[in-house]
Structure formats: C-alpha cells, structure tokens
PDB file of N, CA and C in Angstrom:
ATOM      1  N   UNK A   1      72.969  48.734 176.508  1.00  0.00           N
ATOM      2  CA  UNK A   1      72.208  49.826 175.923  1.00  0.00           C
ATOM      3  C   UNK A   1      72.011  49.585 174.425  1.00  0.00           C
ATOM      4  N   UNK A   2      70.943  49.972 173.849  1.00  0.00           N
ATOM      5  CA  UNK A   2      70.659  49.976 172.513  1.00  0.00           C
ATOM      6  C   UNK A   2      71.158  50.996 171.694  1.00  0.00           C
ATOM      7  N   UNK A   3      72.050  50.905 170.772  1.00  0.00           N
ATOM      8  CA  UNK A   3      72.878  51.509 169.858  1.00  0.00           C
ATOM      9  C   UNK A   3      71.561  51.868 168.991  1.00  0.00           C
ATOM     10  N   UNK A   4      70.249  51.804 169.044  1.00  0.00           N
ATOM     11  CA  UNK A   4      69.843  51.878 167.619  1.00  0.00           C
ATOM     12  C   UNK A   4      69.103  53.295 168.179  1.00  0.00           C
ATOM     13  N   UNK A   5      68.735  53.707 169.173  1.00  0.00           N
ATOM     14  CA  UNK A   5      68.470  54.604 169.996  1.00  0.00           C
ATOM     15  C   UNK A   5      68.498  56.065 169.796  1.00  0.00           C
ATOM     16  N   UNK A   6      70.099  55.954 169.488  1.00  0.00           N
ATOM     17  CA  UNK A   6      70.927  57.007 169.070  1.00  0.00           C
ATOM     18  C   UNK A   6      70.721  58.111 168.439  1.00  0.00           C
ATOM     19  N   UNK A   7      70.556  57.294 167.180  1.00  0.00           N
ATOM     20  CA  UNK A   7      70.502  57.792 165.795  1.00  0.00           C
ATOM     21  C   UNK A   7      68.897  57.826 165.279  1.00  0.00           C
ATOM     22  N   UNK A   8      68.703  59.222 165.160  1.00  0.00           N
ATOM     23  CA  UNK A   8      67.324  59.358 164.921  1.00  0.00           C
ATOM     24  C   UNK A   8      66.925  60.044 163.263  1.00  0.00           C
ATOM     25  N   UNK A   9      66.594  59.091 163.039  1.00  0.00           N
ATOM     26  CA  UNK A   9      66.301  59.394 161.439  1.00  0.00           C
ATOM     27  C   UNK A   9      65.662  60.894 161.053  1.00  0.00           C
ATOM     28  N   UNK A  10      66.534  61.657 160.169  1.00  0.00           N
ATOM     29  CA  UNK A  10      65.533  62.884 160.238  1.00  0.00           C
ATOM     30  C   UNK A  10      65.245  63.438 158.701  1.00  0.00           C
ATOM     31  N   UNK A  11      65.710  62.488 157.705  1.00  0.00           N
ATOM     32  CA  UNK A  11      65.165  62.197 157.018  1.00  0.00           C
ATOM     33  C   UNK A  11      63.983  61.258 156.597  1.00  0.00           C
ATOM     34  N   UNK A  12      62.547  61.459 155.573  1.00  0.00           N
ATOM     35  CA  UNK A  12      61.651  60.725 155.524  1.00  0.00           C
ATOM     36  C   UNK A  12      60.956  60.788 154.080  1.00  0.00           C
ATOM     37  N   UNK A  13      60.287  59.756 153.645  1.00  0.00           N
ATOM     38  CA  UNK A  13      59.845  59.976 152.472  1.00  0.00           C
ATOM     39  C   UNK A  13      57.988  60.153 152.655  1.00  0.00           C
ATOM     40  N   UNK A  14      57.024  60.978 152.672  1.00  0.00           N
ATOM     41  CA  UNK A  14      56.055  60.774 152.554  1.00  0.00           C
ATOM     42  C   UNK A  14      54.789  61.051 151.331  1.00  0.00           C
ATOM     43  N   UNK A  15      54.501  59.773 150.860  1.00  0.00           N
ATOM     44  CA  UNK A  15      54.267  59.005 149.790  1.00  0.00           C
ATOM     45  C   UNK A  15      53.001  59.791 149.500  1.00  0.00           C
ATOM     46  N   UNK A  16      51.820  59.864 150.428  1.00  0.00           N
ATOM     47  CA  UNK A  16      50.284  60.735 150.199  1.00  0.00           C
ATOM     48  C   UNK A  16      50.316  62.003 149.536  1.00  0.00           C
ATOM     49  N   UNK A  17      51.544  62.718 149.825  1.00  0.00           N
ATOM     50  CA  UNK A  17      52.054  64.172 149.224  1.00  0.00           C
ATOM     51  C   UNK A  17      53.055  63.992 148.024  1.00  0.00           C
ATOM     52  N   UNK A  18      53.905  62.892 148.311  1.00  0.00           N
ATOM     53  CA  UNK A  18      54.815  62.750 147.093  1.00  0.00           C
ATOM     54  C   UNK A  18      56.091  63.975 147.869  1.00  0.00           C
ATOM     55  N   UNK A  19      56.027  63.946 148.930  1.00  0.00           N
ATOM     56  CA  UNK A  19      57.338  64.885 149.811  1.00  0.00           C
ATOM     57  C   UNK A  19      58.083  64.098 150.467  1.00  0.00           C
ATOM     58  N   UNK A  20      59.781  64.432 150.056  1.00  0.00           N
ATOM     59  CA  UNK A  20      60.576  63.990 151.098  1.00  0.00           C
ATOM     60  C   UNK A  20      60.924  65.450 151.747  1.00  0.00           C
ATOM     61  N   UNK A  21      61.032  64.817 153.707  1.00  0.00           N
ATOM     62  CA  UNK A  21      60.811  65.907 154.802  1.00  0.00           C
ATOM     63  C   UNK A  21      62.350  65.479 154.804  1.00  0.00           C
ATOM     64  N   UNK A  22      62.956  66.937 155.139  1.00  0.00           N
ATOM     65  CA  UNK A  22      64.105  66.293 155.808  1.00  0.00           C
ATOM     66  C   UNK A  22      64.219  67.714 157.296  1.00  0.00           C
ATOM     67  N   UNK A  23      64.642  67.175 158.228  1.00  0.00           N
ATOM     68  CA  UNK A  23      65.282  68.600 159.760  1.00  0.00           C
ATOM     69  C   UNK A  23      66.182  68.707 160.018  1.00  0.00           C
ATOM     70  N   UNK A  24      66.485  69.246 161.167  1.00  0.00           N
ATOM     71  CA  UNK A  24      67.434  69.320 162.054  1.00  0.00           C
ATOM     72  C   UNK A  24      68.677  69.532 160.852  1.00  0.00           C
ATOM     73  N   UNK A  25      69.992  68.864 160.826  1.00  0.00           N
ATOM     74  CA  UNK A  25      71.176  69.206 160.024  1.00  0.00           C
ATOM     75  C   UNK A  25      71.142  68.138 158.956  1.00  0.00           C
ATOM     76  N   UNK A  26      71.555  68.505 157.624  1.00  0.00           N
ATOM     77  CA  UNK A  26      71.738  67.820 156.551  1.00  0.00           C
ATOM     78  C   UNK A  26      73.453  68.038 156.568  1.00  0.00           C
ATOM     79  N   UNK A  27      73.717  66.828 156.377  1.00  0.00           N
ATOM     80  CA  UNK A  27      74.987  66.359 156.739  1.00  0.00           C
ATOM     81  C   UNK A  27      75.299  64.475 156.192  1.00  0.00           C
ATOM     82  N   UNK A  28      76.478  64.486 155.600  1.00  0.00           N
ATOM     83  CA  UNK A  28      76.697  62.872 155.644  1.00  0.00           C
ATOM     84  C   UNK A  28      75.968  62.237 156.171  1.00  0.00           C
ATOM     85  N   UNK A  29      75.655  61.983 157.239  1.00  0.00           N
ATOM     86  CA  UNK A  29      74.594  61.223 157.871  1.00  0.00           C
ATOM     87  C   UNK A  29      73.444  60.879 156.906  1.00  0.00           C
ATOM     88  N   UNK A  30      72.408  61.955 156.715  1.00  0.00           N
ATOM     89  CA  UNK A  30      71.429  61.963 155.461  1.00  0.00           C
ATOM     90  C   UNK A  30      71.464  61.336 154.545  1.00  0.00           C
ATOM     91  N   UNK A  31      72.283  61.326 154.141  1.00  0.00           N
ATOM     92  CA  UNK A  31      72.816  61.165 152.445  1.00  0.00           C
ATOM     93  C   UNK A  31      72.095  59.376 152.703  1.00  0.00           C
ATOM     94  N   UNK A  32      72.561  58.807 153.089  1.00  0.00           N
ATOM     95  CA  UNK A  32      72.037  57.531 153.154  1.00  0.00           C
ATOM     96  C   UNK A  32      70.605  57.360 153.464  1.00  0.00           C
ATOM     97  N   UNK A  33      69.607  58.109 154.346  1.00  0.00           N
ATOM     98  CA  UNK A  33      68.499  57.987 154.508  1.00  0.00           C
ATOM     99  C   UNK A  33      67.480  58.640 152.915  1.00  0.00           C
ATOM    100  N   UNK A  34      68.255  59.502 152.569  1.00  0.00           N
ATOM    101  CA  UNK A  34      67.930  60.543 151.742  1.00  0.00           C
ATOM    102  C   UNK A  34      67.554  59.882 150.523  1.00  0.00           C
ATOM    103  N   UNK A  35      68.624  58.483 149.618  1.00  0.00           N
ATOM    104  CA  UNK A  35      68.529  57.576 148.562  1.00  0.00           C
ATOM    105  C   UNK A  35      67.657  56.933 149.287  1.00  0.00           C
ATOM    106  N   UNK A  36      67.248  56.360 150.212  1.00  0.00           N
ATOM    107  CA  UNK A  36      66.354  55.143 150.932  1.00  0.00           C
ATOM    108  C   UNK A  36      64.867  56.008 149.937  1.00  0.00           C
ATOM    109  N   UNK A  37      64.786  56.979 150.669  1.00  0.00           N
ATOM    110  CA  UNK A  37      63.332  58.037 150.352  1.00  0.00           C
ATOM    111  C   UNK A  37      63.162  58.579 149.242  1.00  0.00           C
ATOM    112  N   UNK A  38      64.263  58.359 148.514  1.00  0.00           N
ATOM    113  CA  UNK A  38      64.576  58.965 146.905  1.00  0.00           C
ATOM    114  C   UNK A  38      64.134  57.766 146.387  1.00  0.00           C
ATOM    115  N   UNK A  39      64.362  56.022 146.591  1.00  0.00           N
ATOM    116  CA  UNK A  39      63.973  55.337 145.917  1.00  0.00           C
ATOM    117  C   UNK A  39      62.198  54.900 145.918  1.00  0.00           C
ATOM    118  N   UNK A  40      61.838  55.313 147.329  1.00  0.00           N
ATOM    119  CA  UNK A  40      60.482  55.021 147.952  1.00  0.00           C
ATOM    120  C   UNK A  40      59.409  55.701 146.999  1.00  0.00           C
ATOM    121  N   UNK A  41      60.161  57.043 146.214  1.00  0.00           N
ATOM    122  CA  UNK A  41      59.693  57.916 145.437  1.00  0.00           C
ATOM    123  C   UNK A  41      59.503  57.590 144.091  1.00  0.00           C
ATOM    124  N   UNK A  42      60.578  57.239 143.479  1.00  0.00           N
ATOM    125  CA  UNK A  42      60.483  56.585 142.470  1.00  0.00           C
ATOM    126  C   UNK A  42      59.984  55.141 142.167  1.00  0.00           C
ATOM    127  N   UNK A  43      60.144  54.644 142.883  1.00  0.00           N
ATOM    128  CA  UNK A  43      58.876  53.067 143.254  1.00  0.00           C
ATOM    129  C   UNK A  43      57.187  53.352 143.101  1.00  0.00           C
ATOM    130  N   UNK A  44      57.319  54.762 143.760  1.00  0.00           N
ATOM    131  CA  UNK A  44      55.903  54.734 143.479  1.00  0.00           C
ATOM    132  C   UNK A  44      55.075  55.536 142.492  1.00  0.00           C
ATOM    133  N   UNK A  45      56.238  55.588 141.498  1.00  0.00           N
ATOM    134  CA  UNK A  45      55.894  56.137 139.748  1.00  0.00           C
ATOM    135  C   UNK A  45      55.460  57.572 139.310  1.00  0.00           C
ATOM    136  N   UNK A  46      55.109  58.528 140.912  1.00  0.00           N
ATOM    137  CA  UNK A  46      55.004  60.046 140.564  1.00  0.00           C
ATOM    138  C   UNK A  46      56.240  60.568 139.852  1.00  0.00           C
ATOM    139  N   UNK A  47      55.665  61.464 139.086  1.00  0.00           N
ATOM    140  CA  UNK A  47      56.419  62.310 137.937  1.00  0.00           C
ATOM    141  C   UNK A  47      56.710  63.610 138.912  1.00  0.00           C
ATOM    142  N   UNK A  48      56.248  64.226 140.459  1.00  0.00           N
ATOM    143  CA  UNK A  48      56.410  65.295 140.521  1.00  0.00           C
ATOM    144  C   UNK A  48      56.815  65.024 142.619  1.00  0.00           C
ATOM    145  N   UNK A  49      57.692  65.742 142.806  1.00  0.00           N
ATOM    146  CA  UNK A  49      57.865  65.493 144.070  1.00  0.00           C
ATOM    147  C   UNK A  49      58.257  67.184 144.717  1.00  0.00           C
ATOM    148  N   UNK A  50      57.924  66.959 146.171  1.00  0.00           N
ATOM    149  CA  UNK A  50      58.130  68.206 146.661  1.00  0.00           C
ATOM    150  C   UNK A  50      59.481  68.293 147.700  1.00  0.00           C
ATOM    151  N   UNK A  51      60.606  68.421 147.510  1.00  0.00           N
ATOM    152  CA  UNK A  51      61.433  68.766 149.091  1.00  0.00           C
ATOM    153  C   UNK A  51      61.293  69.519 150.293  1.00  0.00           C
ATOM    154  N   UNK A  52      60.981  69.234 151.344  1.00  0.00           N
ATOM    155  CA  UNK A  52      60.232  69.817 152.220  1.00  0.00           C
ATOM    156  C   UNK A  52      62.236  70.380 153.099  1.00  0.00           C
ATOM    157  N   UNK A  53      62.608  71.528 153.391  1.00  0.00           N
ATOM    158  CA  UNK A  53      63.842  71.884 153.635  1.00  0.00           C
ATOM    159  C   UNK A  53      63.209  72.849 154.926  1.00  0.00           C
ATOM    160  N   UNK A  54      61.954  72.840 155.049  1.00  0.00           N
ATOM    161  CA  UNK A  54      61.075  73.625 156.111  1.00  0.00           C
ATOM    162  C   UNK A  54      62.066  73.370 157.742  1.00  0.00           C
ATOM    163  N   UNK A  55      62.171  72.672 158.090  1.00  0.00           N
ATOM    164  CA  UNK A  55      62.600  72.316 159.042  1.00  0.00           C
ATOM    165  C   UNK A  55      63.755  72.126 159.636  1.00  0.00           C
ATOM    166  N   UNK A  56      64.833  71.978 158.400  1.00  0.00           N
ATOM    167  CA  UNK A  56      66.230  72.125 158.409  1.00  0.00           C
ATOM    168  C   UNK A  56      66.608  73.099 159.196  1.00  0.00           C
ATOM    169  N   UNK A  57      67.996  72.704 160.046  1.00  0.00           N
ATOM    170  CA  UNK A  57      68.281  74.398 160.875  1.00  0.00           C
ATOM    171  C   UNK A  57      69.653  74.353 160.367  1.00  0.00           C
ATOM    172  N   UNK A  58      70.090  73.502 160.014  1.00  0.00           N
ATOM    173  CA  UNK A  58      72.107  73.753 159.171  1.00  0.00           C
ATOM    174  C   UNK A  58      71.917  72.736 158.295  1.00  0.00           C
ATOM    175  N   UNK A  59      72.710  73.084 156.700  1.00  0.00           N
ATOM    176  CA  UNK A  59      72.720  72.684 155.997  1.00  0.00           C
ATOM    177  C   UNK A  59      74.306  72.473 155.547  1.00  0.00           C
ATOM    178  N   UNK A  60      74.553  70.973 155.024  1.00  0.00           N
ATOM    179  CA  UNK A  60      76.707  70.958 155.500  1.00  0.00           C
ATOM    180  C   UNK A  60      76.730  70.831 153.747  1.00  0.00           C
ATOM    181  N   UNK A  61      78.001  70.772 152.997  1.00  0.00           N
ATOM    182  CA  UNK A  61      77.974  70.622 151.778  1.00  0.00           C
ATOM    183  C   UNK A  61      78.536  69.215 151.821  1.00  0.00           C
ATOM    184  N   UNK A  62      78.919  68.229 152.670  1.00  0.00           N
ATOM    185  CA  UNK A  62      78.862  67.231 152.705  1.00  0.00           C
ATOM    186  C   UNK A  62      77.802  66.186 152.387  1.00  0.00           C
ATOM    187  N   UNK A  63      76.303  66.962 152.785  1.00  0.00           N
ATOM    188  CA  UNK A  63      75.097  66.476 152.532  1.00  0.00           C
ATOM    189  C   UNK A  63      74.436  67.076 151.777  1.00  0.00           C
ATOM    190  N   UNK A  64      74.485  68.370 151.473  1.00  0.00           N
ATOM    191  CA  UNK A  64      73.621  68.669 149.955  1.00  0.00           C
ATOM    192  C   UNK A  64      74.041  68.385 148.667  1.00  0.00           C
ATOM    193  N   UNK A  65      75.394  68.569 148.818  1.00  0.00           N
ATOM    194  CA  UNK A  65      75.933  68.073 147.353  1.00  0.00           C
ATOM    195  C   UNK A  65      75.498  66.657 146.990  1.00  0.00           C
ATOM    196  N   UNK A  66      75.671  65.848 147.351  1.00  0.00           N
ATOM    197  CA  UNK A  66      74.966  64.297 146.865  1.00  0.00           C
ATOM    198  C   UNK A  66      73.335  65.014 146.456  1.00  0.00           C
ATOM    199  N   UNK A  67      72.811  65.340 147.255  1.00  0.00           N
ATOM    200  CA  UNK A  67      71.213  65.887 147.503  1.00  0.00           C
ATOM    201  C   UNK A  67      71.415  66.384 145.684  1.00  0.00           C
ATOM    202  N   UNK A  68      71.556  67.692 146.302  1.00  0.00           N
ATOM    203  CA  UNK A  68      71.824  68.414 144.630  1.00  0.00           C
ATOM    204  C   UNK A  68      72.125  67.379 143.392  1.00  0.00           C
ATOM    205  N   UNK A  69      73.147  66.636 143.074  1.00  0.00           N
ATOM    206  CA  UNK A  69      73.544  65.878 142.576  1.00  0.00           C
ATOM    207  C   UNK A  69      72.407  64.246 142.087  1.00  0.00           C
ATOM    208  N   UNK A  70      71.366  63.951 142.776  1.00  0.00           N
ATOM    209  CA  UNK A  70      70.660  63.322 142.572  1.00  0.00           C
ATOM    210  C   UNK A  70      68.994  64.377 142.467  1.00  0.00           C
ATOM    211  N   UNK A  71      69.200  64.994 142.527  1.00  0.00           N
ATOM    212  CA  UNK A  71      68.124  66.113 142.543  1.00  0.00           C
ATOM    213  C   UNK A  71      67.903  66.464 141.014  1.00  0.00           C
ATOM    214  N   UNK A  72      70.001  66.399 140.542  1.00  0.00           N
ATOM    215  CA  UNK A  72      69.643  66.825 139.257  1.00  0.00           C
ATOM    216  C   UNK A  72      69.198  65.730 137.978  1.00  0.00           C
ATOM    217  N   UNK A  73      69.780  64.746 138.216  1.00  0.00           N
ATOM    218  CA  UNK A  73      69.235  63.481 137.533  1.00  0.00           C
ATOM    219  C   UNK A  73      67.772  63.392 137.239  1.00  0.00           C
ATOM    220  N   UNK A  74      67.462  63.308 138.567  1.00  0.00           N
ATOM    221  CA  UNK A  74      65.559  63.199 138.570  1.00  0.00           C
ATOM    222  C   UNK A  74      65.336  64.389 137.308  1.00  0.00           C
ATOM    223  N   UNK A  75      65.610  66.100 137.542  1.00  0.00           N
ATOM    224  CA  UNK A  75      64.686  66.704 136.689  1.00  0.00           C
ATOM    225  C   UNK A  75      65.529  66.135 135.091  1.00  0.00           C
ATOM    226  N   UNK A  76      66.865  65.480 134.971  1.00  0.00           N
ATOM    227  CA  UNK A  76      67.324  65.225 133.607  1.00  0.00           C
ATOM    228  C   UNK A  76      65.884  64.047 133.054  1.00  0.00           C
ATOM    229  N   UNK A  77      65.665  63.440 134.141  1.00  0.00           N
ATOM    230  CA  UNK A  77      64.412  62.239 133.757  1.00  0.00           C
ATOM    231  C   UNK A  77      63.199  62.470 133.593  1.00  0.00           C
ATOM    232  N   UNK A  78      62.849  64.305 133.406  1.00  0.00           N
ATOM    233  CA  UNK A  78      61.850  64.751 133.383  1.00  0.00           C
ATOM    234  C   UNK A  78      61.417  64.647 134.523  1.00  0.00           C
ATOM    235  N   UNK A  79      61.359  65.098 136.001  1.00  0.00           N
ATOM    236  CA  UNK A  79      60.817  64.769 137.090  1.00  0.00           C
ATOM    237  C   UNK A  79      60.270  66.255 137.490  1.00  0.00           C
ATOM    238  N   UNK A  80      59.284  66.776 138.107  1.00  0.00           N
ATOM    239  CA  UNK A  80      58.903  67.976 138.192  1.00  0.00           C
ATOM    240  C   UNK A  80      59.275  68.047 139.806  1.00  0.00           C
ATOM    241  N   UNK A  81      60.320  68.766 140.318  1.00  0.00           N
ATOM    242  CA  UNK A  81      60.778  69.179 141.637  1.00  0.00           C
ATOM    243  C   UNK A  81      60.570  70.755 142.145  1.00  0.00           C
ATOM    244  N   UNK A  82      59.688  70.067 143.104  1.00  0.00           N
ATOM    245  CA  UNK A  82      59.745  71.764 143.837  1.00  0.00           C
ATOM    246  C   UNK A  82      60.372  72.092 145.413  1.00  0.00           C
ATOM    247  N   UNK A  83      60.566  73.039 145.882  1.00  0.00           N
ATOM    248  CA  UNK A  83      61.248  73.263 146.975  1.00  0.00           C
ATOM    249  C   UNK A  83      60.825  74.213 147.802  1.00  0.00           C
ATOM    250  N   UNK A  84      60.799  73.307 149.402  1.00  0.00           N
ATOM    251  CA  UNK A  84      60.065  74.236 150.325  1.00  0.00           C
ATOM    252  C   UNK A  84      61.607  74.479 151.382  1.00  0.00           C
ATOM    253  N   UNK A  85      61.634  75.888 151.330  1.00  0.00           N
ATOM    254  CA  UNK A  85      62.924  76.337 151.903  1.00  0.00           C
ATOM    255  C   UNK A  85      62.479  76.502 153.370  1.00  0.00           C
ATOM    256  N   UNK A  86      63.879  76.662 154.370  1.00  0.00           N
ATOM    257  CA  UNK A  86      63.580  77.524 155.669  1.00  0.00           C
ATOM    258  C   UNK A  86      63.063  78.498 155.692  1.00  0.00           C
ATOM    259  N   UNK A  87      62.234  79.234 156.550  1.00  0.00           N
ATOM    260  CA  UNK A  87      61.883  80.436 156.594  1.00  0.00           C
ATOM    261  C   UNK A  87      63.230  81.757 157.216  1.00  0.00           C
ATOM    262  N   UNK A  88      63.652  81.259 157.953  1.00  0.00           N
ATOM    263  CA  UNK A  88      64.758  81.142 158.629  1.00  0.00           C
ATOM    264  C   UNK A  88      65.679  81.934 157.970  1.00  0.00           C
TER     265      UNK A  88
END
C-alpha cells in the first residue's frame, strides 16, 4: 500500500490571489506544509497576503502558535495580512 495516500495536504498556497487556504484541523501536522506556502509567498515578492481560515473546523495551539509566530514576522517586515475567519 502507498503510505503517501494517507496524508492529505490541507494546507495550500495560492499564488493568483496571494492566499494561503488552510481546512479541516490546524495542528502540528500543518506547521510544515504551512512554511512550504509561507515561502511560495514570499518568492513571489507580494507585499500583501490573505489567510483563508474559511474552512478550518478545529484549530490546536500546537499549530497556530508557529502560524501566529511567523504571521508576526511577516507584518514586522512590513507585510500587509488579512484574515478570513470561520463562519462557524
């Protein structure tokens, strides 16, 4: 069986909007997909990005704190961040 299967990325960076999407649970897991899409962002030289949190259904402090924590850097670098919450 394929181990890669498994694990379904639910973090993403999309570049046309300048939004990283993230769903389902933010948790350790993330945190690693989360810098992948954080760098995809900054590679591609926008000053302003959107967090899309729309879709999230649990949020762990295992995985927002890093989040938060590199969230805050960006606006120390002048980065213009906005945030799309659950409705939920």
């Amino acid at each position: 069986m394929d181990n890669r299967n498994q694990f379904r990325r639910t973090t993403w960076y999309k570049q046309k909007n300048s939004t990283i999407e993230l769903s389902g649970k933010v948790n350790s897991f993330n945190v690693k997909d989360f810098c992948a899409a954080l760098n995809l962002y900054k590679l591609s030289g926008a000053d302003k990005m959107t967090l899309d949190f729309s879709r999230v259904t649990n949020a762990y402090p295992n995985g927002m704190l890093p989040i938060i924590s590199l969230i805050n850097l960006l606006k120390l670098e002048g980065h213009n961040i906005y945030v799309k919450l659950p409705s939920k």
